[in-house]
C-alpha atoms as a PDB file:
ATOM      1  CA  UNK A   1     109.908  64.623  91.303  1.00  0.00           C
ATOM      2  CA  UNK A   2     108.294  61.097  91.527  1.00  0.00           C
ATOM      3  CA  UNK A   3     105.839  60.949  94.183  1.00  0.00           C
ATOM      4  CA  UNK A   4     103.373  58.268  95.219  1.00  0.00           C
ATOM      5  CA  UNK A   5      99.616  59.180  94.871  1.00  0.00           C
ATOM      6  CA  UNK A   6      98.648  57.859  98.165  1.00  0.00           C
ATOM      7  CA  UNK A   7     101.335  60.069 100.045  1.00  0.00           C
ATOM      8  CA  UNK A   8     100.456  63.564  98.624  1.00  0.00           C
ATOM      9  CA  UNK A   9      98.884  65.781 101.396  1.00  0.00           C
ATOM     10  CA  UNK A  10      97.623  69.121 100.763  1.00  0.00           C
ATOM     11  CA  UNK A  11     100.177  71.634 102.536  1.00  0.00           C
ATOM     12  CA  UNK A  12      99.134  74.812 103.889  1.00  0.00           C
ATOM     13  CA  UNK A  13     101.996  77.275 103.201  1.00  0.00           C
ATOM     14  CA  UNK A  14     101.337  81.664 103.699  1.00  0.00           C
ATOM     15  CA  UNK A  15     104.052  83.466 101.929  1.00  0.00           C
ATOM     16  CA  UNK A  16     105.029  86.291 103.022  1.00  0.00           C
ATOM     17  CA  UNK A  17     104.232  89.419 100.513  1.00  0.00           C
ATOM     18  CA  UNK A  18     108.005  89.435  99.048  1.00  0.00           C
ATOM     19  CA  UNK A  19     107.826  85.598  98.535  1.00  0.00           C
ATOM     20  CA  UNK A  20     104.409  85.829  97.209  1.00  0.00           C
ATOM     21  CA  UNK A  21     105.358  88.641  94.156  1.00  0.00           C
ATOM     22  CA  UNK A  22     108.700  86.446  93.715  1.00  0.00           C
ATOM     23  CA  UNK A  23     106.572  83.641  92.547  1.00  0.00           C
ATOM     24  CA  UNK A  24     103.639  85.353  90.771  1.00  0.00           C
ATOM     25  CA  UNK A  25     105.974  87.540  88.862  1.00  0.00           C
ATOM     26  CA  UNK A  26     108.358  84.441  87.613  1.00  0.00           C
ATOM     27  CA  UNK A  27     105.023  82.240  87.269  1.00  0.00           C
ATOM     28  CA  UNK A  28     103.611  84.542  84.947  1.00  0.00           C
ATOM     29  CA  UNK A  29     107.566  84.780  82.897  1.00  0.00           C
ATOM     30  CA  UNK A  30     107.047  80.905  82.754  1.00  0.00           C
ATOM     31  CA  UNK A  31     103.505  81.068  81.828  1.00  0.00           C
ATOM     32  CA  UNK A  32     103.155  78.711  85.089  1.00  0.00           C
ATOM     33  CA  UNK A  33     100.682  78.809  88.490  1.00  0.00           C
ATOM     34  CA  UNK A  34     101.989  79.980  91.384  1.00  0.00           C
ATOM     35  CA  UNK A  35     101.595  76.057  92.599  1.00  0.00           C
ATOM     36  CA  UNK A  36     104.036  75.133  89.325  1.00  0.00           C
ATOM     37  CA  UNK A  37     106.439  77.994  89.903  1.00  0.00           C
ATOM     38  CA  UNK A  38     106.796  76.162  93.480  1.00  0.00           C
ATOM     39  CA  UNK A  39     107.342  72.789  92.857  1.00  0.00           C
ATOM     40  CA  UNK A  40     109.705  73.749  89.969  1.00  0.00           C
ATOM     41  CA  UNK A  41     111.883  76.150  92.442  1.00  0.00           C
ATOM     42  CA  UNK A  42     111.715  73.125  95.095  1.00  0.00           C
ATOM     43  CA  UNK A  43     112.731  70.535  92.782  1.00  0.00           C
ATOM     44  CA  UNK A  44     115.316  73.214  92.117  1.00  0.00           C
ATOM     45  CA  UNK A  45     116.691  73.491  95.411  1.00  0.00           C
ATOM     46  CA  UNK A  46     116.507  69.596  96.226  1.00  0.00           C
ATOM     47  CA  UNK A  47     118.483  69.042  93.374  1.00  0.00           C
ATOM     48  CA  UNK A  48     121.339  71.409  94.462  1.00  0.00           C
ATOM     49  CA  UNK A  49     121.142  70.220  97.905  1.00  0.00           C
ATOM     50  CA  UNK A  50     121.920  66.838  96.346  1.00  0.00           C
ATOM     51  CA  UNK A  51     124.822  67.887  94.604  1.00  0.00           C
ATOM     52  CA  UNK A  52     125.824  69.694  97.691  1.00  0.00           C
ATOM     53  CA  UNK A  53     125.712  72.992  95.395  1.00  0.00           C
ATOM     54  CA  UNK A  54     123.320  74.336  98.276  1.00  0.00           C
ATOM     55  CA  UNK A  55     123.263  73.599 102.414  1.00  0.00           C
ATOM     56  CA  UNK A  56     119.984  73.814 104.491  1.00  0.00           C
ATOM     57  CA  UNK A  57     121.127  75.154 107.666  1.00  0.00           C
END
């Protein structure tokens, strides 16, 4: 994911328990953070979404 410096925000996000062990447990497979384990899964899913593999309804 290419982003511009000047455009990153800090983003609060609370996971809900279920999400929360989701990522920890596949962070720690990965030997990523939690923040890694997100940005991979949402790079993921945006690259799906392009290929129309995956719909956000």
């Amino acid at each position: 994911m290419e982003q511009k410096k000047k455009d990153i925000k800090p983003m609060a996000y609370r996971m809900t328990p279920e999400v929360k062990e989701f990522v920890d447990s596949n962070a720690k497979k990965t030997y990523r953070s939690a923040q890694g384990m997100m940005d991979y899964l949402i790079s993921k899913v945006m690259e799906m979404e392009k290929k129309g593999e995956f719909i956000i309804q």
